[in-house]
N, C-alpha and C. Protein backbone atom coordinates (compact mmCIF):
# COMPACT_ATOMS: atom_id res chain seq x y z
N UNK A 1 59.54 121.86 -86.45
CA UNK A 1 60.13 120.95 -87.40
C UNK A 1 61.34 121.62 -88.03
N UNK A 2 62.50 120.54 -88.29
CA UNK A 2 63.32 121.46 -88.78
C UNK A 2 63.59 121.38 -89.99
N UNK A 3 64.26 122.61 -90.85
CA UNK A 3 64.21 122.00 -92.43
C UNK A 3 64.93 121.67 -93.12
N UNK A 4 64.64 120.91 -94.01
CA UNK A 4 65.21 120.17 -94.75
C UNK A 4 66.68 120.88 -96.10
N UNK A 5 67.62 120.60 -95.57
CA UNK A 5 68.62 121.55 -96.20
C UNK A 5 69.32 120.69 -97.51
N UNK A 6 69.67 121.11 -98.76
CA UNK A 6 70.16 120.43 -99.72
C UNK A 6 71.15 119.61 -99.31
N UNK A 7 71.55 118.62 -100.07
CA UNK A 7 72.04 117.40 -99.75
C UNK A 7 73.97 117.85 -99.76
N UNK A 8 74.20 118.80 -100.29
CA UNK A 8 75.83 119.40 -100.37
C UNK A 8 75.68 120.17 -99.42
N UNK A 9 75.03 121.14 -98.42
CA UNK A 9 74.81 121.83 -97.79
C UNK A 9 75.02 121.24 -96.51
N UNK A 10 74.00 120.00 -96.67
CA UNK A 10 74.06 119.13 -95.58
C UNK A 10 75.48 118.49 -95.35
N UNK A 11 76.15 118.10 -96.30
CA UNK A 11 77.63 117.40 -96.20
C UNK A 11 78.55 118.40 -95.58
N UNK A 12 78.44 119.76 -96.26
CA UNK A 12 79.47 120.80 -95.68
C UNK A 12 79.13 120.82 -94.24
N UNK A 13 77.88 121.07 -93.48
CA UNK A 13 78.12 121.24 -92.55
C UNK A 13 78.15 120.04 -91.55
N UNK A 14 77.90 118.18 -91.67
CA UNK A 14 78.34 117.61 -91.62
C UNK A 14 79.80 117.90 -91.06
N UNK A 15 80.64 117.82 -92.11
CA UNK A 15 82.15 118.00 -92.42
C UNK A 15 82.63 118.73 -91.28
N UNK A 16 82.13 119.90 -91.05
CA UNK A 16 82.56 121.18 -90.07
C UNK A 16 82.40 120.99 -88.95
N UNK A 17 81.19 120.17 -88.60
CA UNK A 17 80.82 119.84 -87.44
C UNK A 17 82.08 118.65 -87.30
N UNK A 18 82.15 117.97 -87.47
CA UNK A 18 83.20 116.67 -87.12
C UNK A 18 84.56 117.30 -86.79
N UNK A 19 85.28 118.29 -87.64
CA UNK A 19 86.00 118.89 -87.64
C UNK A 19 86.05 119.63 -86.09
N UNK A 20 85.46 120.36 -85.85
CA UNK A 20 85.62 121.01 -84.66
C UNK A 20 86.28 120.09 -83.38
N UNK A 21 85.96 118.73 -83.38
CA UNK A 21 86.64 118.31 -82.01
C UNK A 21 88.32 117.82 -82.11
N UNK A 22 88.64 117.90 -83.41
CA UNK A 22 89.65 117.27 -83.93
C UNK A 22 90.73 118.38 -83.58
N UNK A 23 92.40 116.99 -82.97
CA UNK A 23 93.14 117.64 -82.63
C UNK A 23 94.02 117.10 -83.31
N UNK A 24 95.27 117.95 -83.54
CA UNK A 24 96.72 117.46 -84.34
C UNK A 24 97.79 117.04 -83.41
N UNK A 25 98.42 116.24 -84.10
CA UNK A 25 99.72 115.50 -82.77
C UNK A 25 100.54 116.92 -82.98
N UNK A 26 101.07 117.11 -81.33
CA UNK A 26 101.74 118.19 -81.38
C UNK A 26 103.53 117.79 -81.69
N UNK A 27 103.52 116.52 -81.79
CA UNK A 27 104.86 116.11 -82.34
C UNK A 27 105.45 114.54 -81.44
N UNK A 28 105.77 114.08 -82.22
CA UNK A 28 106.06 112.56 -82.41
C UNK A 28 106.91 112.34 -81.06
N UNK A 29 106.55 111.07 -80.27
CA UNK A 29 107.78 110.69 -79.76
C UNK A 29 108.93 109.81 -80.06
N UNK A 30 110.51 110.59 -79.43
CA UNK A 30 111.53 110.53 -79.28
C UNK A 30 111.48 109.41 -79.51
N UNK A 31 112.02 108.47 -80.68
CA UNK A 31 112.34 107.07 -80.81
C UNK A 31 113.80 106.90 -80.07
N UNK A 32 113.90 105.72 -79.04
CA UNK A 32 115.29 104.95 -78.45
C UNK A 32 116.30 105.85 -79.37
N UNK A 33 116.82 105.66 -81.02
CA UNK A 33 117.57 106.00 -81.32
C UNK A 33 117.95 107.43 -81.06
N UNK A 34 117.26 108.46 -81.28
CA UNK A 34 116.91 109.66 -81.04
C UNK A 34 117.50 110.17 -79.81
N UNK A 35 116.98 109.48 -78.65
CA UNK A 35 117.51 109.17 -77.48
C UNK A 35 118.90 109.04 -76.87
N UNK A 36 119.40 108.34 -77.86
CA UNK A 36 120.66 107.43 -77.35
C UNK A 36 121.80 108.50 -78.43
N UNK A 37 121.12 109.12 -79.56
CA UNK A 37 122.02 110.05 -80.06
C UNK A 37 122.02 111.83 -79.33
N UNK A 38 120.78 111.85 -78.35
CA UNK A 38 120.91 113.04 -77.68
C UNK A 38 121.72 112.66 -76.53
N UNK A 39 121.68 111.52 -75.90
CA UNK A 39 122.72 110.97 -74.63
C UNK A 39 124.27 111.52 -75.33
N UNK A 40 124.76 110.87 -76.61
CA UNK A 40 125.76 110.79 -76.58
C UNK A 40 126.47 112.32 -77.11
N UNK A 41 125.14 113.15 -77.46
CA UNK A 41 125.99 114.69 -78.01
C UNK A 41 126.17 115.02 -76.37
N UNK A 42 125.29 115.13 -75.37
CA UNK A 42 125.24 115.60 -74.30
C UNK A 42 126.55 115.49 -73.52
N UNK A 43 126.76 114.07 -73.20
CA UNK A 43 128.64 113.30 -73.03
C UNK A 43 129.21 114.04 -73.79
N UNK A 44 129.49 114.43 -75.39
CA UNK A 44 130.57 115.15 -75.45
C UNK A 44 130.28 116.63 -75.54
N UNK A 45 129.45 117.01 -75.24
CA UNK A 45 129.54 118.01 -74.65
C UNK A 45 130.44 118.65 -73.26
N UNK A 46 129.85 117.22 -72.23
CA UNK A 46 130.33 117.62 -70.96
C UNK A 46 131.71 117.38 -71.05
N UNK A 47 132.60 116.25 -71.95
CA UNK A 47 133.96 116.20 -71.90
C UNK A 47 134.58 117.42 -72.87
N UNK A 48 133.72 117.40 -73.48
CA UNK A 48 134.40 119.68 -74.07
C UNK A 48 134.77 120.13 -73.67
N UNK A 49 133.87 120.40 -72.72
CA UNK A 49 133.45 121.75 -71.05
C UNK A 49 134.88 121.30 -70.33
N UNK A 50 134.73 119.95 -70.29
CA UNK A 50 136.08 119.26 -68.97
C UNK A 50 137.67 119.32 -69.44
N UNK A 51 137.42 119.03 -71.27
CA UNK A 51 138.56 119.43 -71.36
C UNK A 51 139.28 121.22 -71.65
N UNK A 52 138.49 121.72 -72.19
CA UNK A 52 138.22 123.14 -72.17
C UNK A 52 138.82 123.89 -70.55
N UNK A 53 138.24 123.10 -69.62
CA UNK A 53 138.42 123.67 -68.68
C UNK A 53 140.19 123.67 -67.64
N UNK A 54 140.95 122.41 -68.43
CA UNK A 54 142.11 121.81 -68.18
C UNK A 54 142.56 122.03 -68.86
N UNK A 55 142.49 123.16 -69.76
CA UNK A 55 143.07 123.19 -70.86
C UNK A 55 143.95 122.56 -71.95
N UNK A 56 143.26 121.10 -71.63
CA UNK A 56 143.38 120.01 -72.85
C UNK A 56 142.88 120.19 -74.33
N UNK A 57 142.57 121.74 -74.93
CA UNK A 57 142.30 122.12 -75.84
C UNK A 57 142.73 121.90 -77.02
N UNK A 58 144.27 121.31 -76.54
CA UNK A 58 145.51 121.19 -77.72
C UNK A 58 145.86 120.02 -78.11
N UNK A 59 144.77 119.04 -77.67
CA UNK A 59 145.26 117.77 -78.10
C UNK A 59 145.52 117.81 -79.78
N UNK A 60 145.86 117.04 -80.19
CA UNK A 60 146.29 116.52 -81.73
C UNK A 60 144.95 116.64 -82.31
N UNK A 61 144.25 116.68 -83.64
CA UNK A 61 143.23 116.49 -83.73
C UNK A 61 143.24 115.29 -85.11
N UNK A 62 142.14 114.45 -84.68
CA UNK A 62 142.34 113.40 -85.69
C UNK A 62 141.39 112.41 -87.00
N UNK A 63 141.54 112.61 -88.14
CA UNK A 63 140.62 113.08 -89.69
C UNK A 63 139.88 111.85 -88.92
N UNK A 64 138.19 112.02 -89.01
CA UNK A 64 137.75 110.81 -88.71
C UNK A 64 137.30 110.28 -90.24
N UNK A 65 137.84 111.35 -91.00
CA UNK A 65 137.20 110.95 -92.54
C UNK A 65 137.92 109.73 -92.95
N UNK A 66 139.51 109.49 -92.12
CA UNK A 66 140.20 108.85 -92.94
C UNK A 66 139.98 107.32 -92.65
N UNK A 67 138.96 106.87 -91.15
CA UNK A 67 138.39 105.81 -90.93
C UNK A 67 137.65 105.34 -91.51
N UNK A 68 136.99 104.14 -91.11
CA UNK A 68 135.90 103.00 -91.36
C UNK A 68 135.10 102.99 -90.51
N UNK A 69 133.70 103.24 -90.48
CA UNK A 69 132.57 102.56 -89.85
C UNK A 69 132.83 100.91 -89.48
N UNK A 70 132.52 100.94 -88.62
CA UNK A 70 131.91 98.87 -87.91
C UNK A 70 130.53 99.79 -87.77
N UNK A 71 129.59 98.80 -87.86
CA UNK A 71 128.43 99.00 -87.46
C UNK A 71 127.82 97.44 -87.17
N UNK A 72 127.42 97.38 -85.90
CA UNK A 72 126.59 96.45 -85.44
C UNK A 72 124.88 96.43 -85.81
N UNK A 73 123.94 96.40 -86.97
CA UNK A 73 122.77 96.34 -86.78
C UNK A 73 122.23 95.41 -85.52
N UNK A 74 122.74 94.05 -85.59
CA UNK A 74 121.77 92.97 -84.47
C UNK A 74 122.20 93.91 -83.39
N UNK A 75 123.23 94.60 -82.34
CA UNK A 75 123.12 94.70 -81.79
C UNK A 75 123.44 96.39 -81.45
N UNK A 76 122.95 97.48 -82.47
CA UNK A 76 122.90 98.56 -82.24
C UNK A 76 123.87 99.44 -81.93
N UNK A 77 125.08 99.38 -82.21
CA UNK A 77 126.31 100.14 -82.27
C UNK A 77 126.80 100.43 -83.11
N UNK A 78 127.67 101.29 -83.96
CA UNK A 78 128.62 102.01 -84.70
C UNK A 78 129.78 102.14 -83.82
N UNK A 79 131.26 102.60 -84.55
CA UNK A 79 131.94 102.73 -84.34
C UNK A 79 133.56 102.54 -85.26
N UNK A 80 133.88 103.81 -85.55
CA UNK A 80 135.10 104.17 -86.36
C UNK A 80 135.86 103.49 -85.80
N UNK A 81 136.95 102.95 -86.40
CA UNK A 81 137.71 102.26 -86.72
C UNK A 81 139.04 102.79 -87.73
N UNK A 82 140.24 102.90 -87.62
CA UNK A 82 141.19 103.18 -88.51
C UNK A 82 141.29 102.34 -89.58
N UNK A 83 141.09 102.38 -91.27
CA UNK A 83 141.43 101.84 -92.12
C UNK A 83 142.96 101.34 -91.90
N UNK A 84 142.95 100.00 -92.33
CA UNK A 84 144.09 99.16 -92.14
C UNK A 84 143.86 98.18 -91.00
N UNK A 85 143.23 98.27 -90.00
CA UNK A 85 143.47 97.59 -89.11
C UNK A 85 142.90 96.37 -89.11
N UNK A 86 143.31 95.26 -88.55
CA UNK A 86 142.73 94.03 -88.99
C UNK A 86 141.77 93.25 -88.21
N UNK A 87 140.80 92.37 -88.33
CA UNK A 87 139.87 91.84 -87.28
C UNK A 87 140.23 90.38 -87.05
N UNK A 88 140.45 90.18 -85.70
CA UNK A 88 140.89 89.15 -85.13
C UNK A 88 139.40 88.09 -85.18
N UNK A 89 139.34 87.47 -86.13
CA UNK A 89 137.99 87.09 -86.29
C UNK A 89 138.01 85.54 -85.28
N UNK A 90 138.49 85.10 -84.84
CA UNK A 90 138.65 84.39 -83.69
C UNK A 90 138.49 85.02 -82.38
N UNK A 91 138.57 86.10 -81.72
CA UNK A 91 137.82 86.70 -80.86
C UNK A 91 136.94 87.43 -80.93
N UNK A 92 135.86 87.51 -82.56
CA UNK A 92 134.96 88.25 -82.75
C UNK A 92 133.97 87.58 -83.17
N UNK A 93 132.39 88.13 -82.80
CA UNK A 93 131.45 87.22 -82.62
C UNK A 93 129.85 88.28 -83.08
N UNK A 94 128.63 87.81 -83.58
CA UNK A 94 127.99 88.49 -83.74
C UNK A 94 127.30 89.64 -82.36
N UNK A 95 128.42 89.86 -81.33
CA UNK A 95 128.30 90.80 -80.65
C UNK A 95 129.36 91.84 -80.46
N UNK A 96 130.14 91.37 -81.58
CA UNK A 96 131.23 92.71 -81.16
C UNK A 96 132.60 92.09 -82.18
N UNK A 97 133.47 92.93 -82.24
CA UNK A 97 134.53 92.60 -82.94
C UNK A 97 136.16 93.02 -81.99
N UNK A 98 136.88 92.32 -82.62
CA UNK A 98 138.57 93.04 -81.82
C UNK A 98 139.41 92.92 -82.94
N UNK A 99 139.36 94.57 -83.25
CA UNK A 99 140.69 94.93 -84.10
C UNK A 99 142.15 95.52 -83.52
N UNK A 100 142.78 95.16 -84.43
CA UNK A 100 144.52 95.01 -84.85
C UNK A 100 144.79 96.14 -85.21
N UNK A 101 145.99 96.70 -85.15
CA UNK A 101 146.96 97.76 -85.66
C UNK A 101 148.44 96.67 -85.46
N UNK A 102 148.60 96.32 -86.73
CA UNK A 102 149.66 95.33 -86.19
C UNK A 102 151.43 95.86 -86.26
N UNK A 103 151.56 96.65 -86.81
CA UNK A 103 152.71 97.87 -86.36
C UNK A 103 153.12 97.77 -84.67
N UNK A 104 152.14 98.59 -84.45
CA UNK A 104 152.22 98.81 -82.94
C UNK A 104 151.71 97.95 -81.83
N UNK A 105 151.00 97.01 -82.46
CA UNK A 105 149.90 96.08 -80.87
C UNK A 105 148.49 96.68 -80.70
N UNK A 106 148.38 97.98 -81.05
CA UNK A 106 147.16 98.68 -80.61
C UNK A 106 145.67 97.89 -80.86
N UNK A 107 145.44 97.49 -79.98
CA UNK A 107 144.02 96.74 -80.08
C UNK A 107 142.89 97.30 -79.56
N UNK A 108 141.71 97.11 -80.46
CA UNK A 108 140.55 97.80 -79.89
C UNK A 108 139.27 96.51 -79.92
N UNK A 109 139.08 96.59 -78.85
CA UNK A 109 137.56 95.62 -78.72
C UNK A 109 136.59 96.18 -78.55
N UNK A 110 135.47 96.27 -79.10
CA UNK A 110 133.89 96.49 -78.59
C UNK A 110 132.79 95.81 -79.09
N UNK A 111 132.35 95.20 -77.42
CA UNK A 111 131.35 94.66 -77.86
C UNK A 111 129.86 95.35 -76.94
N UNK A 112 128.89 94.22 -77.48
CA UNK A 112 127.37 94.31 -76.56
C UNK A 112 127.47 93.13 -75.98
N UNK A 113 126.95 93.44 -74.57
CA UNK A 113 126.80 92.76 -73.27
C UNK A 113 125.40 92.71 -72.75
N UNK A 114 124.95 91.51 -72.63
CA UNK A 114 123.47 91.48 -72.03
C UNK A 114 123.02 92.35 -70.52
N UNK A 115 124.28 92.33 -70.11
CA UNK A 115 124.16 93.47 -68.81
C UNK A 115 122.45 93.17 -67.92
N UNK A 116 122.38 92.02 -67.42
CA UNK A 116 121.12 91.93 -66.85
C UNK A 116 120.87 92.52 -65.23
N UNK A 117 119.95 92.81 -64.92
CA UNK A 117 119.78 93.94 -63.93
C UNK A 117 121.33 94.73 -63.26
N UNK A 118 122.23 95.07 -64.48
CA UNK A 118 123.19 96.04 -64.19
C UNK A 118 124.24 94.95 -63.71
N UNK A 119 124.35 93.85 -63.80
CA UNK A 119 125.31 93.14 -63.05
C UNK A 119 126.35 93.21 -63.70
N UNK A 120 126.58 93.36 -65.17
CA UNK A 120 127.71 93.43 -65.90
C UNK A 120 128.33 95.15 -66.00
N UNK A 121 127.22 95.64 -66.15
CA UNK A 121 128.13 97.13 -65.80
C UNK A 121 128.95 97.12 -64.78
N UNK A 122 128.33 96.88 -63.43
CA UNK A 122 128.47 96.85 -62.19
C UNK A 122 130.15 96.59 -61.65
N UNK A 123 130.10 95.13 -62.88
CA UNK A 123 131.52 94.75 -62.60
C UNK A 123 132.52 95.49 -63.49
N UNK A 124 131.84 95.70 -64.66
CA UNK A 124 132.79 96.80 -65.20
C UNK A 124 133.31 97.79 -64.50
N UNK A 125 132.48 98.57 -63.59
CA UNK A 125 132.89 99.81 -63.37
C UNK A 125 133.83 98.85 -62.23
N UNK A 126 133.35 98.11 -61.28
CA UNK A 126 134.53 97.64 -60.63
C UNK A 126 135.53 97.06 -60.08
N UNK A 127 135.95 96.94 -61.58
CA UNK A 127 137.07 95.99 -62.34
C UNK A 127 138.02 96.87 -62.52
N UNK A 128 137.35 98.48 -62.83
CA UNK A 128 138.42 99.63 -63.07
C UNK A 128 138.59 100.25 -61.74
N UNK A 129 137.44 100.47 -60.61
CA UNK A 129 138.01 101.53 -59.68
C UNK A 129 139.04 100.14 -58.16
N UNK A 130 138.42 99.01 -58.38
CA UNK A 130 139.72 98.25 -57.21
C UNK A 130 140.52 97.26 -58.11
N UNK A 131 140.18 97.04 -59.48
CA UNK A 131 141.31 96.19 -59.70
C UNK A 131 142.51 96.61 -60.36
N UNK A 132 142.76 97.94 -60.17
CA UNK A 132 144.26 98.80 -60.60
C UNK A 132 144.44 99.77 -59.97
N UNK A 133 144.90 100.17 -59.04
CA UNK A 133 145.29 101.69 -58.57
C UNK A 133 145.55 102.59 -59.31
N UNK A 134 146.32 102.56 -60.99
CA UNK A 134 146.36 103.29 -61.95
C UNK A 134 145.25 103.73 -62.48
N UNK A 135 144.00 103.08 -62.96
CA UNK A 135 143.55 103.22 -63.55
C UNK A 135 142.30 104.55 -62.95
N UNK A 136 141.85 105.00 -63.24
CA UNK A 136 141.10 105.62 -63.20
C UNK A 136 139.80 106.20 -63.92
N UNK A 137 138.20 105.95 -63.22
CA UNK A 137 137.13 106.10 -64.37
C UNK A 137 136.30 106.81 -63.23
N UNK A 138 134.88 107.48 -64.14
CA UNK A 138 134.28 108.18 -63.53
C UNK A 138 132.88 108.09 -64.49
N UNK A 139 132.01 108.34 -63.76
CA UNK A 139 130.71 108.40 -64.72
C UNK A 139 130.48 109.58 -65.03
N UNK A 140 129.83 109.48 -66.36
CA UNK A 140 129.54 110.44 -67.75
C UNK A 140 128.44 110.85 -67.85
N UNK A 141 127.40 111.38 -66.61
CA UNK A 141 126.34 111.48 -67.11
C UNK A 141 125.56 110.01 -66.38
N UNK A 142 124.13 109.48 -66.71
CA UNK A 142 123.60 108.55 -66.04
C UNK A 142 123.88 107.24 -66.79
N UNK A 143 124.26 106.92 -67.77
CA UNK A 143 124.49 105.84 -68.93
C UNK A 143 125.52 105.71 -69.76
N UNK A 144 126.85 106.41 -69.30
CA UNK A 144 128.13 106.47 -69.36
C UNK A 144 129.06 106.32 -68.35
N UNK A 145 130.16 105.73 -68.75
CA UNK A 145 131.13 106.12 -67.90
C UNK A 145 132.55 105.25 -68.70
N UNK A 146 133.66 106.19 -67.97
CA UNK A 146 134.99 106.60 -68.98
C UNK A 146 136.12 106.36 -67.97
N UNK A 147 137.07 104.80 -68.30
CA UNK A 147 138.36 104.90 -67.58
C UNK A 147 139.41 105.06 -68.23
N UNK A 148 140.77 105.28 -67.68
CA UNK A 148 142.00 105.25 -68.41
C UNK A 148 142.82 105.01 -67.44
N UNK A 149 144.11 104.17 -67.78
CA UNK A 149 144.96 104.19 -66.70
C UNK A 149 146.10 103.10 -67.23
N UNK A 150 147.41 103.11 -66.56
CA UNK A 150 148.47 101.92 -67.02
C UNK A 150 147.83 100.72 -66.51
N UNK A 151 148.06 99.57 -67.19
CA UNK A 151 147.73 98.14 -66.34
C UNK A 151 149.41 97.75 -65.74
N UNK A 152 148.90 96.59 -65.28
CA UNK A 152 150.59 96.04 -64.93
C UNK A 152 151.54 95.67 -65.83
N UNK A 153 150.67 95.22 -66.98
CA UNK A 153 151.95 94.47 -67.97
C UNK A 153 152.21 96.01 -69.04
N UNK A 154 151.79 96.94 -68.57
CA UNK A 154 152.75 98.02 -69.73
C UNK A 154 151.97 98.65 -70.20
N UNK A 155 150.75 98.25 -70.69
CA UNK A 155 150.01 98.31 -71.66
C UNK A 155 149.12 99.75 -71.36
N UNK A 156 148.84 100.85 -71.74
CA UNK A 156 147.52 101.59 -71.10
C UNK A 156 145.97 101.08 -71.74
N UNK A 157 145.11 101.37 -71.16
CA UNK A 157 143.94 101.06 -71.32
C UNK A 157 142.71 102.62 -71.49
N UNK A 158 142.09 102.37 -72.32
CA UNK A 158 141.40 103.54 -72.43
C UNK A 158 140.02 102.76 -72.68
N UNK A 159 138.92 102.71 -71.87
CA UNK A 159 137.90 102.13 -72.51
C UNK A 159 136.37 103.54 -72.01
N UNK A 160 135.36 102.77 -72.64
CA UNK A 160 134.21 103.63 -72.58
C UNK A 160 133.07 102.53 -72.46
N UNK A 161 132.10 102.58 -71.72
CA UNK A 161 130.88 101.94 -71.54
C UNK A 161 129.63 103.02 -71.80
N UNK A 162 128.55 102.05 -72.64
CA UNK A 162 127.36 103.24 -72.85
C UNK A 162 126.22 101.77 -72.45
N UNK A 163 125.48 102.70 -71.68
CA UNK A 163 124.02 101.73 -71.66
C UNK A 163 123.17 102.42 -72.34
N UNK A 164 122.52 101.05 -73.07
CA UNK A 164 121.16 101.80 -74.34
C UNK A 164 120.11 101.95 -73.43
N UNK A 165 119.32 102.46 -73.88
CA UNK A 165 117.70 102.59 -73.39
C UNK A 165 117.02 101.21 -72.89
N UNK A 166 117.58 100.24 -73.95
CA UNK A 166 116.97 98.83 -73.25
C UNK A 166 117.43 98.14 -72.06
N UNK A 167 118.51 98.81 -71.37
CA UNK A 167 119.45 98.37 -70.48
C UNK A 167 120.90 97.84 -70.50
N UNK A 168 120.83 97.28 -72.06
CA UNK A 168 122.33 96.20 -72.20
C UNK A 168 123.24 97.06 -72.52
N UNK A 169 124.33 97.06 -72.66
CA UNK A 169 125.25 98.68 -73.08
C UNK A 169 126.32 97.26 -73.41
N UNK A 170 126.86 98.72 -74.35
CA UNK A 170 127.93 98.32 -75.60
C UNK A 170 129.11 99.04 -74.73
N UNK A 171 130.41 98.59 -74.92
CA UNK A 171 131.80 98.19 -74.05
C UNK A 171 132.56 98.33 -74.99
N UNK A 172 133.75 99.57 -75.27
CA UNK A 172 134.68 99.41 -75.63
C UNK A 172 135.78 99.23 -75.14
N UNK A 173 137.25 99.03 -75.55
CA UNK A 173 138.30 98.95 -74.84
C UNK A 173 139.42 99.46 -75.98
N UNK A 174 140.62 99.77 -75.98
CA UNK A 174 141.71 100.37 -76.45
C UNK A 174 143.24 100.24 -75.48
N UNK A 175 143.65 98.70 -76.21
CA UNK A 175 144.93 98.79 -75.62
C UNK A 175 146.06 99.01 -76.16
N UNK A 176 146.87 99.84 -75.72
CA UNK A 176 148.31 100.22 -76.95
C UNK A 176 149.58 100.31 -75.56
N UNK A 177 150.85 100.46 -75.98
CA UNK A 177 152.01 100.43 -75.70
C UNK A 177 152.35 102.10 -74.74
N UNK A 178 152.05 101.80 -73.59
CA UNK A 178 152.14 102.70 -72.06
C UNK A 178 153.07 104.18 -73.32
N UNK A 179 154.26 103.61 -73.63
CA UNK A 179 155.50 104.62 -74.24
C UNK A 179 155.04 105.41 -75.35
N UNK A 180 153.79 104.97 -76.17
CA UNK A 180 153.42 105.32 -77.02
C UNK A 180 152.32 106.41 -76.92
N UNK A 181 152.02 106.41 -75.47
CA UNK A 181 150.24 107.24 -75.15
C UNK A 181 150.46 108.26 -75.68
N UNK A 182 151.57 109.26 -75.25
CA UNK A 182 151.12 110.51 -76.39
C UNK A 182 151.05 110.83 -77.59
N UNK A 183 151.42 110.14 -78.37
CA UNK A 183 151.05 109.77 -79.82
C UNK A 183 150.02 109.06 -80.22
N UNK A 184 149.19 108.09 -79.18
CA UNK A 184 148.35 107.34 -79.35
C UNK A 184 146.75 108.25 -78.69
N UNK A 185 147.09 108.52 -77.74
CA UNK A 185 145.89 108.91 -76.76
C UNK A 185 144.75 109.75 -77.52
N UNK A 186 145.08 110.45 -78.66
CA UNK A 186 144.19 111.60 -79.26
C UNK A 186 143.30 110.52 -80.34
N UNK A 187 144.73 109.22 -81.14
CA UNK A 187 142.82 108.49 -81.64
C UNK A 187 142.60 107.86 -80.55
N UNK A 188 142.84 107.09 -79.61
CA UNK A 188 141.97 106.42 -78.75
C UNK A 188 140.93 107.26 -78.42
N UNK A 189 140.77 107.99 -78.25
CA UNK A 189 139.91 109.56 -77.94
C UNK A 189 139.05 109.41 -78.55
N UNK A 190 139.48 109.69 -80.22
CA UNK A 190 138.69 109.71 -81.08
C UNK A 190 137.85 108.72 -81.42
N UNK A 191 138.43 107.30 -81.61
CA UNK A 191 137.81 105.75 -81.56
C UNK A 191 136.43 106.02 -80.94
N UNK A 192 137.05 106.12 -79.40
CA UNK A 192 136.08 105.87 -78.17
C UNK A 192 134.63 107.29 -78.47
N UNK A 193 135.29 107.82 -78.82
CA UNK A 193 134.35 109.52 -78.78
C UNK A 193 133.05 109.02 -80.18
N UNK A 194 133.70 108.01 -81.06
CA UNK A 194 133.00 107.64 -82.17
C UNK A 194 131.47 107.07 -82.03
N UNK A 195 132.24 106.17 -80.78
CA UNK A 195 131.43 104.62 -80.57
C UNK A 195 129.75 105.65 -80.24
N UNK A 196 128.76 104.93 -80.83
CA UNK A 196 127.41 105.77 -80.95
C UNK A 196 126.69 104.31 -80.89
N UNK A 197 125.45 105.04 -80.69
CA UNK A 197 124.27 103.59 -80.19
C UNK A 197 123.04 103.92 -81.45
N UNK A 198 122.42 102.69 -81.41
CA UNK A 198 121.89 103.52 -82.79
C UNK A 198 119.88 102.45 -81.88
């Protein structure tokens, strides 16, 4: 028979006993956002390395303090923006916006694209590698990719595509005045280098 042990005695070891099989989370998983902000340090990382290595080290460098956030909540994007510039609210829609620099022409669009089984990337990417011989893009990693190049009417083009974790990816673009790129090219850089997925 076994004996009968006081009633706190009994609880402690209760307690200890239960205790023993018990395990602790060894750490949380990586939420999408988490994700999509390690994708995008990783990208500029590798364009560091690329420009580092071309010794494009010397570009201009440009205050991102002196911008504005856009931020998309419905559809999960950020993205700096130069104070002053204006939004063409006739081509902007709760998926994206297209701002003005009205000085120069410099226009920047980005939006989110439903991108269903890749068909809209698809044509993105090739829209840039056969529909301009100038232009030129390359992929960034598995959920990036980055063109630049003159179009026909003058204009250069600098855009950036990111696919989120859910599949749909957010699309920027940056068009300004061909004569102007080296004065322009370091914020387009910067714009595009901004754009983050949240």
């Amino acid at each position: 028979m076994l004996p009968i042990l006081p009633c706190g005695a009994a609880l402690t070891l209760a307690l200890l006993l239960s205790a023993c099989g018990k395990q602790e989370a060894v750490g949380d998983v990586p939420s999408s956002e988490e994700l999509a902000q390690q994708a995008d340090a990783a990208s500029q990382a590798i364009r560091d390395e690329a420009a580092a290595a071309e010794g494009d080290g010397a570009k201009a460098a440009v205050d991102l303090a002196s911008m504005e956030s856009y931020a998309n909540a419905l559809r999960g994007f950020t993205i700096m923006v130069p104070a002053g510039w204006t939004v063409d609210t006739a081509a902007s829609d709760d998926n994206g916006r297209v701002f003005t620099e009205t000085t120069s022409g410099t226009k920047l669009a980005v939006s989110w694209v439903e991108n269903r089984e890749d068909a809209a990337w698809s044509k993105a990417v090739e829209a840039v590698e056969d529909g301009n011989e100038t232009m030129e893009g390359g992929a960034v990693g598995k959920n990036e990719y980055r063109a630049s190049g003159i179009l026909t009417n003058g204009l250069k083009s600098s855009q950036r595509l990111l696919r989120k974790p859910d599949g749909t990816m957010v699309q920027a673009e940056i068009t300004y005045a061909a004569d102007q790129a080296k004065s322009t090219d370091p914020l387009a850089s910067a714009i595009l280098d901004s754009l983050t997925l949240q």
